[in-house]
C-alpha atoms as a PDB file:
ATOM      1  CA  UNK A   1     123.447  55.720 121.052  1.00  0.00           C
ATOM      2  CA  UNK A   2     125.225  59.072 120.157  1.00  0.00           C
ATOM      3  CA  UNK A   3     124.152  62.025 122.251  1.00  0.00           C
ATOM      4  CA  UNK A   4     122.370  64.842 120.470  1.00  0.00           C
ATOM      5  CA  UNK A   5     125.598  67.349 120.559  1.00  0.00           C
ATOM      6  CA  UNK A   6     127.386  65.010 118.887  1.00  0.00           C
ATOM      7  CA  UNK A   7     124.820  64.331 115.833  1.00  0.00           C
ATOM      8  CA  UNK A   8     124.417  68.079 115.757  1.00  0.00           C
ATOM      9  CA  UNK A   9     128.306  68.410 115.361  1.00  0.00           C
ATOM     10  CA  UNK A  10     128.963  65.637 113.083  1.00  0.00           C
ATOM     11  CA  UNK A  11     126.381  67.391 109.849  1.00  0.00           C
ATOM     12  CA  UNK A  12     127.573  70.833 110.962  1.00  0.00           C
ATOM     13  CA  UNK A  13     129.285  72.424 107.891  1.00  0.00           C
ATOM     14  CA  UNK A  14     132.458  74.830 107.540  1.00  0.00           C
ATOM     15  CA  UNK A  15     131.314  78.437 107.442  1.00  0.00           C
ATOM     16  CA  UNK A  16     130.685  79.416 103.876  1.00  0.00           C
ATOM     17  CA  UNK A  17     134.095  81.222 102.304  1.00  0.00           C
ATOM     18  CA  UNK A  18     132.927  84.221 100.229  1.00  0.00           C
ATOM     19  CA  UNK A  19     135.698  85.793  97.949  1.00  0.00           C
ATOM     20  CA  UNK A  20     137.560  89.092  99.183  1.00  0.00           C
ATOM     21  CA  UNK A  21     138.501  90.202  95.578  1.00  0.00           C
ATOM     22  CA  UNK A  22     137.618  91.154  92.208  1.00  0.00           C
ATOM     23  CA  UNK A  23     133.755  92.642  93.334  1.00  0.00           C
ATOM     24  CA  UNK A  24     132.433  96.041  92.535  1.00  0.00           C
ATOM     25  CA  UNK A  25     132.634  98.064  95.366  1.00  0.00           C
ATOM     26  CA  UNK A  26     129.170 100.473  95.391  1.00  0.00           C
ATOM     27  CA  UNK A  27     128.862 103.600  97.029  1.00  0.00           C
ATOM     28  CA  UNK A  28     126.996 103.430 100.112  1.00  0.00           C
ATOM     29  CA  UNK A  29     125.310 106.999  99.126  1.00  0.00           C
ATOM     30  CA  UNK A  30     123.852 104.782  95.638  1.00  0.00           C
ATOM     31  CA  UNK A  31     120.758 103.277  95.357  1.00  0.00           C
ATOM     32  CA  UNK A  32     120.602  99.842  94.160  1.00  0.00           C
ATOM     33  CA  UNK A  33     117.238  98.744  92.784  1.00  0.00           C
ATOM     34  CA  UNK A  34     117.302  95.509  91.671  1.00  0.00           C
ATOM     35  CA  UNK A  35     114.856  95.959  89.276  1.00  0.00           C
ATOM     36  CA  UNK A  36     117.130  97.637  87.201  1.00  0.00           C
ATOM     37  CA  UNK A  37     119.920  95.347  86.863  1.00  0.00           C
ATOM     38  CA  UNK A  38     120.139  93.379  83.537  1.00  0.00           C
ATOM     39  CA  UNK A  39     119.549  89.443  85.114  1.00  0.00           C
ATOM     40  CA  UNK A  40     116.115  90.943  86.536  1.00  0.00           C
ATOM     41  CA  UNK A  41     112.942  88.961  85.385  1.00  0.00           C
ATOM     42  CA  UNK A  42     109.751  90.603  86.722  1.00  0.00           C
ATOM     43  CA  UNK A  43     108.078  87.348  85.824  1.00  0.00           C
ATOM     44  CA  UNK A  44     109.757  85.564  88.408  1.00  0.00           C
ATOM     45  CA  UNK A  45     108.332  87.459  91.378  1.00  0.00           C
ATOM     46  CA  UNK A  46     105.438  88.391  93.094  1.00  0.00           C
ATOM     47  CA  UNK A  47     104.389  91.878  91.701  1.00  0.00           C
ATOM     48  CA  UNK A  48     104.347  92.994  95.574  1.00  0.00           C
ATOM     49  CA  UNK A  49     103.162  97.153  96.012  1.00  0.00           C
ATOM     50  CA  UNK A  50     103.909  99.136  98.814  1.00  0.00           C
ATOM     51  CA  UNK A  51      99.988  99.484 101.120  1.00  0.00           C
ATOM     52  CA  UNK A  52      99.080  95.647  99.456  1.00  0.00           C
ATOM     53  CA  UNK A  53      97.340  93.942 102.437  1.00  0.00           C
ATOM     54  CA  UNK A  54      98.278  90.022 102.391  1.00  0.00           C
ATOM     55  CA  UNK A  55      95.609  87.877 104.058  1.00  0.00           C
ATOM     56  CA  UNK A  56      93.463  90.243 105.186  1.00  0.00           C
ATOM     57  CA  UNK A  57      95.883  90.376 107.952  1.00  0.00           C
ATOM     58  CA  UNK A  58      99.735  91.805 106.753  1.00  0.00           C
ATOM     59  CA  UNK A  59     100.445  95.488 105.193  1.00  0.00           C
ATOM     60  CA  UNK A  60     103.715  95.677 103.099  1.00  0.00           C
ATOM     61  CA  UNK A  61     105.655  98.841 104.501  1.00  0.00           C
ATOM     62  CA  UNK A  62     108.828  98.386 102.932  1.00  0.00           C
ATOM     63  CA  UNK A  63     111.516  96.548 100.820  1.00  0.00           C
ATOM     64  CA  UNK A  64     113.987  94.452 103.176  1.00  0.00           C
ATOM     65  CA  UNK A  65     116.573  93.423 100.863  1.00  0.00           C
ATOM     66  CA  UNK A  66     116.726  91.052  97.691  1.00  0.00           C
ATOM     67  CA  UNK A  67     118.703  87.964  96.873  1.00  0.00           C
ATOM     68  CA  UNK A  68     119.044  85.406  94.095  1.00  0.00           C
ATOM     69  CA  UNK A  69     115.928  83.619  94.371  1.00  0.00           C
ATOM     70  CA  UNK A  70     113.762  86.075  96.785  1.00  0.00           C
ATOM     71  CA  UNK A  71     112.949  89.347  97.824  1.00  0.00           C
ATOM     72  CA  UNK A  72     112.116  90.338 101.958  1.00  0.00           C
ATOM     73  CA  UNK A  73     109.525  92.654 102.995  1.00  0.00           C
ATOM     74  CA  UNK A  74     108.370  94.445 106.059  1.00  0.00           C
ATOM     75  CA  UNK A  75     104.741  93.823 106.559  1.00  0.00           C
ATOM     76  CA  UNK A  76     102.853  94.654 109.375  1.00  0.00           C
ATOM     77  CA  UNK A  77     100.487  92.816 111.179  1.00  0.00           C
ATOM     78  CA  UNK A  78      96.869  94.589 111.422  1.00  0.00           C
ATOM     79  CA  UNK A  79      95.760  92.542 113.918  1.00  0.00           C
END
């Protein structure tokens, strides 16, 4: 029987490779809003509003960050 470390090590993957060259570089003074870019579909999220209370129990404070499939936000918990 194979010892755990050695399962875990056989399915680990290479890191991911992501390319060096040939992206926009933004100004870190520049606001990105995702929002605005052309790809954006507002039907494919959550319509989430800065105060919104989730559950009863979370308060959205703040946008985290965005992805391809998601967007992260800082809730806090009122309880």
């Amino acid at each position: 029987m194979a010892s755990r470390q050695s399962c875990t090590q056989a399915t680990m993957l290479p890191p991911r490779e992501f390319p060096s060259s040939g992206l926009e570089v933004i100004d870190p003074s520049q606001m990105v809003e995702e929002e605005q870019l052309p790809f954006y579909n507002r039907n494919h999220y959550y319509p989430m509003r800065i105060g919104e209370v989730l559950k009863d129990r979370y308060q959205v404070l703040a946008k985290v960050g965005y992805g391809t499939s998601s967007t992260v936000w800082l809730c806090r918990d009122l309880r």
